[in-house]
N, C-alpha and C. Protein backbone atom coordinates (compact mmCIF):
# COMPACT_ATOMS: atom_id res chain seq x y z
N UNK A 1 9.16 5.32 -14.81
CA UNK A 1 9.90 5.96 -13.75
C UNK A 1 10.12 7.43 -14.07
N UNK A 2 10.11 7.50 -15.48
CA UNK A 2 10.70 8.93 -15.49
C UNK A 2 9.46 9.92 -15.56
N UNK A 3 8.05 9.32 -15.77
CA UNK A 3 6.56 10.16 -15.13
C UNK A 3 6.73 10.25 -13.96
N UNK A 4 7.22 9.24 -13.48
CA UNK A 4 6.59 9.78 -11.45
C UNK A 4 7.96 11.00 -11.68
N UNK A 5 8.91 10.98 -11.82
CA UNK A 5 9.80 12.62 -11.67
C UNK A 5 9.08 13.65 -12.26
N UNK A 6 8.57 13.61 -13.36
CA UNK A 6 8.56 14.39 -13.78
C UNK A 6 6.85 14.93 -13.01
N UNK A 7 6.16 14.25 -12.51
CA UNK A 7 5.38 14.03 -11.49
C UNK A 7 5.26 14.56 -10.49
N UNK A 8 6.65 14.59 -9.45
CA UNK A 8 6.84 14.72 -8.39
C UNK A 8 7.21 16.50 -8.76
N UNK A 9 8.19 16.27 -9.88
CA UNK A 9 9.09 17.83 -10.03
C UNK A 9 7.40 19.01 -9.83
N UNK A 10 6.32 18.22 -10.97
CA UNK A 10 5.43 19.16 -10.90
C UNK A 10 4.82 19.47 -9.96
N UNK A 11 4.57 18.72 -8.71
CA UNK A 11 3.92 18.74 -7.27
C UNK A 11 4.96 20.06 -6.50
N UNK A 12 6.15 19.78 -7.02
CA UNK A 12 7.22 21.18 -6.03
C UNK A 12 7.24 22.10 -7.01
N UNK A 13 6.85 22.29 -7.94
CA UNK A 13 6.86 23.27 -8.64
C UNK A 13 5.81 24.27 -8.69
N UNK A 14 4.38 23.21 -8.49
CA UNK A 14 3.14 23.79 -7.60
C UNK A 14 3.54 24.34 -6.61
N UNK A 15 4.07 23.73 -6.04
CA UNK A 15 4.03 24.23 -4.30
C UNK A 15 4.59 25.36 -3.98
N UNK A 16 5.69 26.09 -4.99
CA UNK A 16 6.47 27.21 -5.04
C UNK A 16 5.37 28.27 -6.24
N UNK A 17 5.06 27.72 -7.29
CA UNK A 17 3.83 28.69 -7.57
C UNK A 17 2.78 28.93 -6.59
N UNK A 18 2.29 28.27 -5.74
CA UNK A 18 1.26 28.77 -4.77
C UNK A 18 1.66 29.56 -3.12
N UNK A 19 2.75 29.60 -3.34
CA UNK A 19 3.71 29.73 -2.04
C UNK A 19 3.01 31.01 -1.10
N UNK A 20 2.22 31.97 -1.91
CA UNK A 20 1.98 33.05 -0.77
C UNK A 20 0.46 32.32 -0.49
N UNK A 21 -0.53 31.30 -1.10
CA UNK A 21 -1.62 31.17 -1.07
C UNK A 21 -1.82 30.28 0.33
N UNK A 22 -1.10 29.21 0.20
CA UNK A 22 -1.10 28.10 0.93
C UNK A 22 -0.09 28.00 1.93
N UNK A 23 -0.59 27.17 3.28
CA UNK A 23 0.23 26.80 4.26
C UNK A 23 1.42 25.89 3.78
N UNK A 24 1.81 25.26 2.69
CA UNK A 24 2.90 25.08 2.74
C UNK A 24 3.00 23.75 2.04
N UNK A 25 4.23 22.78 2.63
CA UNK A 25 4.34 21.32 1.58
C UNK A 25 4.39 20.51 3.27
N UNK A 26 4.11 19.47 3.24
CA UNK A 26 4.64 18.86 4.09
C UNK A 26 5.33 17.06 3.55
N UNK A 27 6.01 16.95 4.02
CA UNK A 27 6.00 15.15 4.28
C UNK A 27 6.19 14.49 5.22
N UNK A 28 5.68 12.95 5.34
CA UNK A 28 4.99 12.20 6.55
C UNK A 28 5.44 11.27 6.26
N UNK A 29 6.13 10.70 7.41
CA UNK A 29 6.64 9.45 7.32
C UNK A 29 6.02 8.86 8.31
N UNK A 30 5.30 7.10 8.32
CA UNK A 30 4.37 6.36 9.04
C UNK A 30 4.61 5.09 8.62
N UNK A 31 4.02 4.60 9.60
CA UNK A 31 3.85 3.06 9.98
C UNK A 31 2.49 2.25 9.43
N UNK A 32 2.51 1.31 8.85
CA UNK A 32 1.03 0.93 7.97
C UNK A 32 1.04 -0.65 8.23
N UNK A 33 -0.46 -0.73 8.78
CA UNK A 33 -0.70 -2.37 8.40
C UNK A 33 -1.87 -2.55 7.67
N UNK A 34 -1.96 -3.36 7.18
CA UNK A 34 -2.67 -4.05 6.08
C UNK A 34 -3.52 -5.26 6.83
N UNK A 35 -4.47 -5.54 6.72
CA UNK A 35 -5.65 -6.62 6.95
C UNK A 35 -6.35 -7.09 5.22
N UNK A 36 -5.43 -8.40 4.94
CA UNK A 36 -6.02 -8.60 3.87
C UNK A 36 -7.13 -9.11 3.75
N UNK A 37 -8.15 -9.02 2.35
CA UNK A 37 -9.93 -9.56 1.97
C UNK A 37 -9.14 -10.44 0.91
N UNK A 38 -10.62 -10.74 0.47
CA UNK A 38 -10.68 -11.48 -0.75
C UNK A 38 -10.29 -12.63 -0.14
N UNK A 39 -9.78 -13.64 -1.58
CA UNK A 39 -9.05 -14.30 -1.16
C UNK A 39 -7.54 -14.65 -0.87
N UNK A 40 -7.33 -13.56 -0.91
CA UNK A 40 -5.97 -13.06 -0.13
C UNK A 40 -5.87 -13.17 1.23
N UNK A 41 -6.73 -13.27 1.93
CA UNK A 41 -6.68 -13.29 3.11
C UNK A 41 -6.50 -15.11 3.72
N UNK A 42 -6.60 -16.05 2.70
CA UNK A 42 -6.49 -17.21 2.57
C UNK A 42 -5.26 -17.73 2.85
N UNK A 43 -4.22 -16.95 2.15
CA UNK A 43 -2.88 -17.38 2.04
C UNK A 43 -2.17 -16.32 2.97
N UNK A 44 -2.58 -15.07 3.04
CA UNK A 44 -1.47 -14.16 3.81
C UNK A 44 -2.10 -13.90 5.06
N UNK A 45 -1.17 -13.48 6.15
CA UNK A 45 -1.42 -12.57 7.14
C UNK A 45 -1.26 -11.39 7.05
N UNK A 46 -2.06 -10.65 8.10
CA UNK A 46 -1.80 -8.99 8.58
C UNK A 46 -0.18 -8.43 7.93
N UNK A 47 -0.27 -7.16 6.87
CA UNK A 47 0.70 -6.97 6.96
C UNK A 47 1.46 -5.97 7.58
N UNK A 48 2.91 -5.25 7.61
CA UNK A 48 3.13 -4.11 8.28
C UNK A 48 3.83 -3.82 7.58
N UNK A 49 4.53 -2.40 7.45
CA UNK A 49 5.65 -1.85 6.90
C UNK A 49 5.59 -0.19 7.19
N UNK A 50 6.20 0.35 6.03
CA UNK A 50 6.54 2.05 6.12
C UNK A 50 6.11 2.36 4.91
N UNK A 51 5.60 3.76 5.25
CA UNK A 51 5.63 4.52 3.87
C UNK A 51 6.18 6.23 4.03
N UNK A 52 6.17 6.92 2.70
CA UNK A 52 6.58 8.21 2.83
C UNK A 52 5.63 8.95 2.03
N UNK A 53 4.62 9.77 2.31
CA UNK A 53 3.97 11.05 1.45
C UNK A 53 4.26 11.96 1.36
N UNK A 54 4.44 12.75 -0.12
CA UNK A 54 4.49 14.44 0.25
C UNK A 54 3.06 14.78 -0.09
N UNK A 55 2.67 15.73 0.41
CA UNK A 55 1.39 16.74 0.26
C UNK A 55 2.29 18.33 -0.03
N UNK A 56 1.04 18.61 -1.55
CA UNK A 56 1.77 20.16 -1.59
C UNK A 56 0.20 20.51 -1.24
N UNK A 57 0.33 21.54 0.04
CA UNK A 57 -1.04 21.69 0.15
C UNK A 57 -1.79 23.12 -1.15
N UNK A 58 -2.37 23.04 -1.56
CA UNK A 58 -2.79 24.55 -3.28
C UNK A 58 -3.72 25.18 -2.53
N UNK A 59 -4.47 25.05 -1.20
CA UNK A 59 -5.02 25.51 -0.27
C UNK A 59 -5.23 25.09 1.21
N UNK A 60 -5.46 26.19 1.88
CA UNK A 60 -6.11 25.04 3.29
C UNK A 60 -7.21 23.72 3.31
N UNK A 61 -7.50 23.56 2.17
CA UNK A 61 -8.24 22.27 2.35
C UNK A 61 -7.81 21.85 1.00
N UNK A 62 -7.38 21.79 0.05
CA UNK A 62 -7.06 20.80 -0.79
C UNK A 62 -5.27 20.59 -1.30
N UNK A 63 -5.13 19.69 -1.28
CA UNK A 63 -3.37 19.21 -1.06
C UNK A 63 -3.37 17.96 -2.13
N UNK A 64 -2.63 17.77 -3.29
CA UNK A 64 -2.07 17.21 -3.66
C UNK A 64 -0.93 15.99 -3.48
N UNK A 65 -1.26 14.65 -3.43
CA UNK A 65 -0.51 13.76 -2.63
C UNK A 65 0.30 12.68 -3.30
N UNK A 66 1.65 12.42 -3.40
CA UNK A 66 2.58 11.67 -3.78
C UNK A 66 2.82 10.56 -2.99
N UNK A 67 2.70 9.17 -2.77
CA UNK A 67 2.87 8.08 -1.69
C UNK A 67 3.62 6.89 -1.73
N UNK A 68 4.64 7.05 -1.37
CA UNK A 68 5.48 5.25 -1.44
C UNK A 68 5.60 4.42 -0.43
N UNK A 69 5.89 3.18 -0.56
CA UNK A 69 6.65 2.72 0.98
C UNK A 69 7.07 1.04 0.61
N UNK A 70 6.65 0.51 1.58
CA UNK A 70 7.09 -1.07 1.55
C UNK A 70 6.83 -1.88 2.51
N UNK A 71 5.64 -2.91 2.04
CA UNK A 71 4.67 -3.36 2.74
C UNK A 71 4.92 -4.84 2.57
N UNK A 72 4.89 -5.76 3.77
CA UNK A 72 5.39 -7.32 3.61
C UNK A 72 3.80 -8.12 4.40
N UNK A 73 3.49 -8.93 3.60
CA UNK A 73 2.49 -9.75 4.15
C UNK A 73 2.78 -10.87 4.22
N UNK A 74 2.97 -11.38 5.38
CA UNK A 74 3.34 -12.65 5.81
C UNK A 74 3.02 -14.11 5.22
N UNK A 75 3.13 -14.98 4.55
CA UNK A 75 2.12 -15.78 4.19
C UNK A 75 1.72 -17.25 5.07
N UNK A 76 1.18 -17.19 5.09
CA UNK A 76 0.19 -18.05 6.30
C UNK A 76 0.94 -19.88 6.11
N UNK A 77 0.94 -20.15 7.35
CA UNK A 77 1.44 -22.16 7.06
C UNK A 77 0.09 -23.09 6.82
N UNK A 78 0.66 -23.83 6.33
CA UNK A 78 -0.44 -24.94 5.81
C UNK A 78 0.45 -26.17 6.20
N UNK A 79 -0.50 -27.05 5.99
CA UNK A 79 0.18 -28.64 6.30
C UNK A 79 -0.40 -29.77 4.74
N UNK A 80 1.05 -29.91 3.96
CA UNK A 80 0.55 -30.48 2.61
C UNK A 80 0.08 -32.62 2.88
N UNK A 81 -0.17 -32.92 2.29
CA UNK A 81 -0.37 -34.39 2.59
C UNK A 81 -0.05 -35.13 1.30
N UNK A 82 1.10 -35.61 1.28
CA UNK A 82 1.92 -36.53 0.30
C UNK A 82 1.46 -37.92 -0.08
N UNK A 83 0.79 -38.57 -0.73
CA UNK A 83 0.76 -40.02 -1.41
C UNK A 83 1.77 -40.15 -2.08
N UNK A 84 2.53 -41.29 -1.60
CA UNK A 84 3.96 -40.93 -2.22
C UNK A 84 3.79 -42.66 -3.80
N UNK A 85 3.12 -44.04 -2.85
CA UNK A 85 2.37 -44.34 -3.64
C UNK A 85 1.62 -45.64 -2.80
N UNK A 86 0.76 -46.81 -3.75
CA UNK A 86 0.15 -47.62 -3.25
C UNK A 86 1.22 -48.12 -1.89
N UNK A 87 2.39 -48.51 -2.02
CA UNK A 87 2.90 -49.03 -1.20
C UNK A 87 3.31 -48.42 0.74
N UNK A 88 3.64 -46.88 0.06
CA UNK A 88 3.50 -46.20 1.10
C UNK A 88 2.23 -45.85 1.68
N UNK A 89 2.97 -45.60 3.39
CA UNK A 89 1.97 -44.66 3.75
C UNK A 89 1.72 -43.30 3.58
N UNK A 90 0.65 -42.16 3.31
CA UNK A 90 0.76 -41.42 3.19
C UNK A 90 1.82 -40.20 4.32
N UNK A 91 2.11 -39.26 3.97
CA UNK A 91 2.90 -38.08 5.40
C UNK A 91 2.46 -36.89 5.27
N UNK A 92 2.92 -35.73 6.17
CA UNK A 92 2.69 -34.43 6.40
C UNK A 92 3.29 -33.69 5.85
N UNK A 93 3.58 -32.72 5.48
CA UNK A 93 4.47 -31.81 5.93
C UNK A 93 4.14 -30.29 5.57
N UNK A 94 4.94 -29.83 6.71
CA UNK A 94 4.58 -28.28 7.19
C UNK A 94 4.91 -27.53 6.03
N UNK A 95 4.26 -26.40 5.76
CA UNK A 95 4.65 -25.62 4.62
C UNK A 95 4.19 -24.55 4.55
N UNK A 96 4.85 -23.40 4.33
CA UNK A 96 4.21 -21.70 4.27
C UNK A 96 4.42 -21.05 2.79
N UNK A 97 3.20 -20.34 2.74
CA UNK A 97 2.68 -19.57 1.61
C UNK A 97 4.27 -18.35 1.83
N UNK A 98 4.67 -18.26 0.77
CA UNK A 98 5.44 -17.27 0.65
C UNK A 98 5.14 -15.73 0.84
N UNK A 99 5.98 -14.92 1.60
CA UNK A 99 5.77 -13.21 2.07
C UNK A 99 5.14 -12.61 0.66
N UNK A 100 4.30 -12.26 1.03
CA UNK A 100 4.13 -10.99 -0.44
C UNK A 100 4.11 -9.71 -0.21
N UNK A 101 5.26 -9.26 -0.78
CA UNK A 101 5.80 -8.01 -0.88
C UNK A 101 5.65 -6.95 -1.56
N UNK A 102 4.67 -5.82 -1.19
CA UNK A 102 3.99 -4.91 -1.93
C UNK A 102 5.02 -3.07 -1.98
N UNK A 103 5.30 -2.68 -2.91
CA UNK A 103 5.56 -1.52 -2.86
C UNK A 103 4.72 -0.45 -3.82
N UNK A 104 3.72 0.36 -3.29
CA UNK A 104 2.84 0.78 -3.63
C UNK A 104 3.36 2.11 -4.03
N UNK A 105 2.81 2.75 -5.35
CA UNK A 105 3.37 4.20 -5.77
C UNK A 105 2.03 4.65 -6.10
N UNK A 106 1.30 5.74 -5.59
CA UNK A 106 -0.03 6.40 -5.36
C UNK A 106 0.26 7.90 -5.45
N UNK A 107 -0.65 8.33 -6.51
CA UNK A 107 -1.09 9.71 -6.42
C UNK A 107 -2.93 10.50 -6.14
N UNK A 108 -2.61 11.73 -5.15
CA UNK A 108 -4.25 11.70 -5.09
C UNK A 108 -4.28 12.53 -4.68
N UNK A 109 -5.62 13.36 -4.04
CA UNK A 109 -5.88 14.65 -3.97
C UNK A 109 -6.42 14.35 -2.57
N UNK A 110 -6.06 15.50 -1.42
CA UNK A 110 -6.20 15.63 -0.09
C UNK A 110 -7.37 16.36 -0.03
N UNK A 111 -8.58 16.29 0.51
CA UNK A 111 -9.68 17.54 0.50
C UNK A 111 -9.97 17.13 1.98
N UNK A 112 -9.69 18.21 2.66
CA UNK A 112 -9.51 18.33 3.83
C UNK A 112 -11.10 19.13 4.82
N UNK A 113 -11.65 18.73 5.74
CA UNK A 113 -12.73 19.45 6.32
C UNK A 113 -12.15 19.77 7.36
N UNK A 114 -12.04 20.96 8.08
CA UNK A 114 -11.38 20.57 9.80
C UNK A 114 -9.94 19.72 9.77
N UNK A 115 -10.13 18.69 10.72
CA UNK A 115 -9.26 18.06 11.35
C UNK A 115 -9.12 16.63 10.25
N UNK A 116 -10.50 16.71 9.81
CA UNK A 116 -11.24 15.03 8.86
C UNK A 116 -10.80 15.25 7.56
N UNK A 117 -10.31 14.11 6.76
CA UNK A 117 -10.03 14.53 5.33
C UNK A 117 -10.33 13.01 4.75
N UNK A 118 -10.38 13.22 3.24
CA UNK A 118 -10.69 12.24 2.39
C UNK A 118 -9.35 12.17 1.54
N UNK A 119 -9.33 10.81 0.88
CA UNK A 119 -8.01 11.05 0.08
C UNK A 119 -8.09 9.51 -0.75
N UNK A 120 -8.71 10.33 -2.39
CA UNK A 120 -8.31 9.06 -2.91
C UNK A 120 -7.20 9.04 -3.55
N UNK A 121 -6.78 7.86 -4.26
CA UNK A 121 -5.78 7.21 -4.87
C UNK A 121 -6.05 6.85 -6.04
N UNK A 122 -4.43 7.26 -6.80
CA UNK A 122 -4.73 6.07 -8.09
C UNK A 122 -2.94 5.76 -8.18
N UNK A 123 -2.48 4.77 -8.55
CA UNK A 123 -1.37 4.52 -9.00
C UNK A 123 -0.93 2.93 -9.70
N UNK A 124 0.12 2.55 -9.09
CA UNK A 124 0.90 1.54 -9.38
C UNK A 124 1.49 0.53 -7.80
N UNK A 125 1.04 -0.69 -8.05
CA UNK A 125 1.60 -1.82 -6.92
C UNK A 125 2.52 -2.76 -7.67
N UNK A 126 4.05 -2.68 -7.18
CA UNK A 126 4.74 -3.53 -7.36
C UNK A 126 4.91 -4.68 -6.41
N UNK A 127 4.82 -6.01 -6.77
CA UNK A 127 4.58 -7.36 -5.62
C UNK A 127 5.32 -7.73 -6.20
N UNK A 128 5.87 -8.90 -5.53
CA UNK A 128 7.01 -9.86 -5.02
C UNK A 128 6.63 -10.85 -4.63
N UNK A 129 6.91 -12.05 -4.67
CA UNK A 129 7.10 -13.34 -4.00
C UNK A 129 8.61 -13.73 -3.46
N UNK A 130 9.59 -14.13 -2.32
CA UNK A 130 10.73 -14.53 -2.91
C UNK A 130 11.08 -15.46 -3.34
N UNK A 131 9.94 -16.43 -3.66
CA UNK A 131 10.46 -17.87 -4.45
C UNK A 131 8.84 -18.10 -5.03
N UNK A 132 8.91 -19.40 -5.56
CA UNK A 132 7.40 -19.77 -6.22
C UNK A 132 6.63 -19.94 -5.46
N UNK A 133 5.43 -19.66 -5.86
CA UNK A 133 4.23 -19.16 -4.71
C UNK A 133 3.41 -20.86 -4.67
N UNK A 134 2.14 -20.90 -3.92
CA UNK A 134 1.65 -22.25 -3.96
C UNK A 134 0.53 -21.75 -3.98
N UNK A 135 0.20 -20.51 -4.13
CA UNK A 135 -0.95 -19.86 -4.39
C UNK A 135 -1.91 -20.33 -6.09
N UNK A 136 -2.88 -19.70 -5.95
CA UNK A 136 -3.36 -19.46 -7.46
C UNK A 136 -3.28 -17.86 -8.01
N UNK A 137 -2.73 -17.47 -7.06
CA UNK A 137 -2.11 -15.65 -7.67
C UNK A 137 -1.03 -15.48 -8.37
N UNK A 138 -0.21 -16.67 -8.07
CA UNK A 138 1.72 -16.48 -8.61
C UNK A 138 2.20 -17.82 -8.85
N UNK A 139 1.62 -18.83 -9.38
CA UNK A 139 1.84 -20.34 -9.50
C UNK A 139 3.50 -19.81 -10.76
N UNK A 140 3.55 -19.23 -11.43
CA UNK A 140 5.06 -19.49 -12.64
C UNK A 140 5.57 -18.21 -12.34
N UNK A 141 5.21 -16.88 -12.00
CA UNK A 141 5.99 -16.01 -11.31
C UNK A 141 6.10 -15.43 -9.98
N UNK A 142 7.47 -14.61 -10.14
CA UNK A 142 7.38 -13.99 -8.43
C UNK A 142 7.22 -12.70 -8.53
N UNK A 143 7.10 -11.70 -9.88
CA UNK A 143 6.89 -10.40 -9.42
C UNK A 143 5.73 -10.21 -10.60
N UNK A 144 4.94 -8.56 -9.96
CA UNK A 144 3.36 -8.16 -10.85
C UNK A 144 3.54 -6.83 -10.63
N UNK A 145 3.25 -6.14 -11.51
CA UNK A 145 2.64 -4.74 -11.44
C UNK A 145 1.90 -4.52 -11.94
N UNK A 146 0.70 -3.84 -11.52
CA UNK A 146 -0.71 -3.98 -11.02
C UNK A 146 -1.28 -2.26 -10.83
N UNK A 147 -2.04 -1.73 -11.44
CA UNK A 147 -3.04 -0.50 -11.53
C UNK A 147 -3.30 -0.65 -10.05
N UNK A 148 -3.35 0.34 -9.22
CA UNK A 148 -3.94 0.23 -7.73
C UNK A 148 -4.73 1.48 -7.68
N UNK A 149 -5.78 1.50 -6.79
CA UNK A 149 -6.79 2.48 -6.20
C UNK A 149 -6.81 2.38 -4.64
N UNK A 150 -7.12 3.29 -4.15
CA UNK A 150 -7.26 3.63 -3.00
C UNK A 150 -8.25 4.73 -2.72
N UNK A 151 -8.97 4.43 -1.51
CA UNK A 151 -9.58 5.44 -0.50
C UNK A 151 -9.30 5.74 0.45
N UNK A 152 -9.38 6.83 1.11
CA UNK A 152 -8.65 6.76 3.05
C UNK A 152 -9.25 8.13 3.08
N UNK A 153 -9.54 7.66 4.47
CA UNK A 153 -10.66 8.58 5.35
C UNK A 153 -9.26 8.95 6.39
N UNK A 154 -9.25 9.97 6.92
CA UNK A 154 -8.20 10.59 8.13
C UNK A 154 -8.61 11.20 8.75
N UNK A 155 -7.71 11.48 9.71
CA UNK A 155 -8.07 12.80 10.63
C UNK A 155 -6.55 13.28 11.39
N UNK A 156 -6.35 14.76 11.56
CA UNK A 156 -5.22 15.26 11.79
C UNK A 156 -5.14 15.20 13.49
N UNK A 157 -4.70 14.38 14.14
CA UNK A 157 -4.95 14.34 15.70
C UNK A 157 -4.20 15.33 16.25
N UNK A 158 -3.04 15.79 15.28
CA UNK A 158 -2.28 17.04 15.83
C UNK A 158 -1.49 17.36 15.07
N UNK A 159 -0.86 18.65 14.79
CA UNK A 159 -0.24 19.11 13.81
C UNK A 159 0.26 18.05 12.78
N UNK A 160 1.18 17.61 13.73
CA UNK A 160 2.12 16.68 13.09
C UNK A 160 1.70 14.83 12.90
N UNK A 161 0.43 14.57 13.71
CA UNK A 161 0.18 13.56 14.20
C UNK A 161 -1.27 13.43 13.23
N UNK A 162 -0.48 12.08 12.01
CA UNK A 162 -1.58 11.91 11.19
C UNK A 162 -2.46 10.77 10.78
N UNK A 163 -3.53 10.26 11.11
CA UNK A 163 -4.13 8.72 11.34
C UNK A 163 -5.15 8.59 10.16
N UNK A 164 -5.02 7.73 9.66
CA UNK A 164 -5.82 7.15 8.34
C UNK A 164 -6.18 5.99 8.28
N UNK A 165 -7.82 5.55 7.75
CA UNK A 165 -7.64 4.18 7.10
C UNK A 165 -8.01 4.13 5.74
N UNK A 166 -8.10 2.93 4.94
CA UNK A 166 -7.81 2.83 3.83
C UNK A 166 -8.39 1.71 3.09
N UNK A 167 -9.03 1.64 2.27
CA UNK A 167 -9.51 0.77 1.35
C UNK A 167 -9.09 1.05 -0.01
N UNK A 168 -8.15 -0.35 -0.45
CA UNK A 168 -6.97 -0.35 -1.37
C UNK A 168 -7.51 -1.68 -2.33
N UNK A 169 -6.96 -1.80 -3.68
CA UNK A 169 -7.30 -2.80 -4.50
C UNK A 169 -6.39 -2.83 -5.44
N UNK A 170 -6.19 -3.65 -6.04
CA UNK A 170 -4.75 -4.27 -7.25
C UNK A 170 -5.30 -5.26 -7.62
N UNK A 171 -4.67 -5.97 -8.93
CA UNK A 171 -4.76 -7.07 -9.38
C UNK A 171 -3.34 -7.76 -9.55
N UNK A 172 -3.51 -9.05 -9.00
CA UNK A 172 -2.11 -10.15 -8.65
C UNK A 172 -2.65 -11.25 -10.40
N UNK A 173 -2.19 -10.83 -11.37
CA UNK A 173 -2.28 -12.26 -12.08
C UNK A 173 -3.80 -12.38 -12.72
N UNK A 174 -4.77 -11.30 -13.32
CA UNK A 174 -5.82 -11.23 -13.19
C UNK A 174 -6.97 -12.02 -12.04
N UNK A 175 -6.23 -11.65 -10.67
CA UNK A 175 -7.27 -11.79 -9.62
C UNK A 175 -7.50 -10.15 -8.81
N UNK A 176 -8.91 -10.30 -8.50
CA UNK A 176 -8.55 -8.71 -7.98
C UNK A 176 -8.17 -8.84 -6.18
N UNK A 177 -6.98 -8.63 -5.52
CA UNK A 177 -7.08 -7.99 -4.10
C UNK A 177 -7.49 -6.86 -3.45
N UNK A 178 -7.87 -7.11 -2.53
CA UNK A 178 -8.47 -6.07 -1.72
C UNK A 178 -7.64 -5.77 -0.11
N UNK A 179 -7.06 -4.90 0.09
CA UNK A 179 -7.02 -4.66 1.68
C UNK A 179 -7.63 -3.56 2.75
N UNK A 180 -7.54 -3.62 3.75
CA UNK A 180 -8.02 -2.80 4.60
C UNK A 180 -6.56 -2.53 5.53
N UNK A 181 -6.19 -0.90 4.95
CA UNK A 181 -5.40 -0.32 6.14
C UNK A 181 -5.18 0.50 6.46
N UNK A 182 -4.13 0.61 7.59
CA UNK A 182 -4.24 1.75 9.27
C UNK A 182 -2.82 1.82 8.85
N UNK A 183 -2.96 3.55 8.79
CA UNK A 183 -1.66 4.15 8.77
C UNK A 183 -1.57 5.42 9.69
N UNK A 184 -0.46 5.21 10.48
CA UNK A 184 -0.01 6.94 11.72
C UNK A 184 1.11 7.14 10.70
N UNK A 185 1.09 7.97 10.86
CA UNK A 185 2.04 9.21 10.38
C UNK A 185 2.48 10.50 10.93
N UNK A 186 3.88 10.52 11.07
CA UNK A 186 4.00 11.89 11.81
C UNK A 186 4.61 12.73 10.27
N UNK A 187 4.16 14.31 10.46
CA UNK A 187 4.37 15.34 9.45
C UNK A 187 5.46 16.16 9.73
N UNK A 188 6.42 16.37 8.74
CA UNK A 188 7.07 17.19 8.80
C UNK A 188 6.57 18.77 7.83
N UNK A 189 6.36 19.53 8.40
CA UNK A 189 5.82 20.83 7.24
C UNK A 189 6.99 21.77 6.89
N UNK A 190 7.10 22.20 5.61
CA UNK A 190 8.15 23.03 5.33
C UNK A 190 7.42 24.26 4.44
């Protein structure tokens, strides 16, 4: 915790050394869903949540990027089937994969063309379960932190109006996940 400050301090500390070069710092606050792969996509649904970036931009096309937020993936119902024993009959019952709860901390570099920009990632995914999972990702725990990468392709639809997607990866428990996601974002520039 005390790298990402000292992290972040250096991103505003850039941003005030480059201050006559560059248009400025901004941060973006947006809305993100997630379409999980792998076999993640087995147990969870589509997810949604928020995040917050700063960008110190060090030129008109390359910007420096800080990223958090908090992302919930639903986990999908199943129906288990009980042998309880010879004597009984077998039964049903309804049952759901537990939410998995991602809070992603990403750093990366903005290289901007025009309106179109690229932006990879590298950081840290903190996950959650809120109880024991029935998965093969989290069978004896409920929380992981996990090396994450990212790619995201964007484009600036308007000053303030910022649309991205994203190809993201972590490891839950030595399995690797994969998602695919769509993030708007509106910018605040200072």
């Amino acid at each position: 915790m005390k790298n990402l400050f000292f992290t972040f301090l250096a991103l505003v500390s850039l941003d005030h050394l480059f201050a006559q070069n560059h248009s400025g710092s901004e941060i973006s606050i947006g809305v993100e869903g997630g379409l999980p792969l792998s076999t993640l996509k087995e147990t969870h649904k589509f997810g949604f949540g928020g995040t917050v970036k700063y960008a110190c931009n060090l030129d008109e096309t390359i910007a420096l990027t800080l990223q958090s937020g908090y992302i919930v993936y639903p986990g999908k119902s199943f129906k288990s089937i009980y042998y309880p024993n010879s004597s009984q009959a077998p039964y049903s019952e309804k049952m759901s994969f537990p939410n998995l709860r991602q809070i992603p901390l990403k750093a990366g570099a903005r290289f901007s063309f025009g309106n179109i920009y690229l932006e990879p990632q590298l950081g840290v995914s903190f996950t959650s379960t809120p109880q024991k999972s029935y998965t093969e990702f989290d069978i004896n725990k409920t929380s992981n932190t996990a090396f994450t990468y990212a790619g995201n392709i964007g484009i600036f639809a308007t000053k303030e109006i910022d649309i991205s997607a994203r190809y993201e990866g972590f490891k839950m428990n030595d399995r690797n996940v994969s998602i695919i996601g769509l993030r708007v974002g509106y910018n605040f520039s200072f």
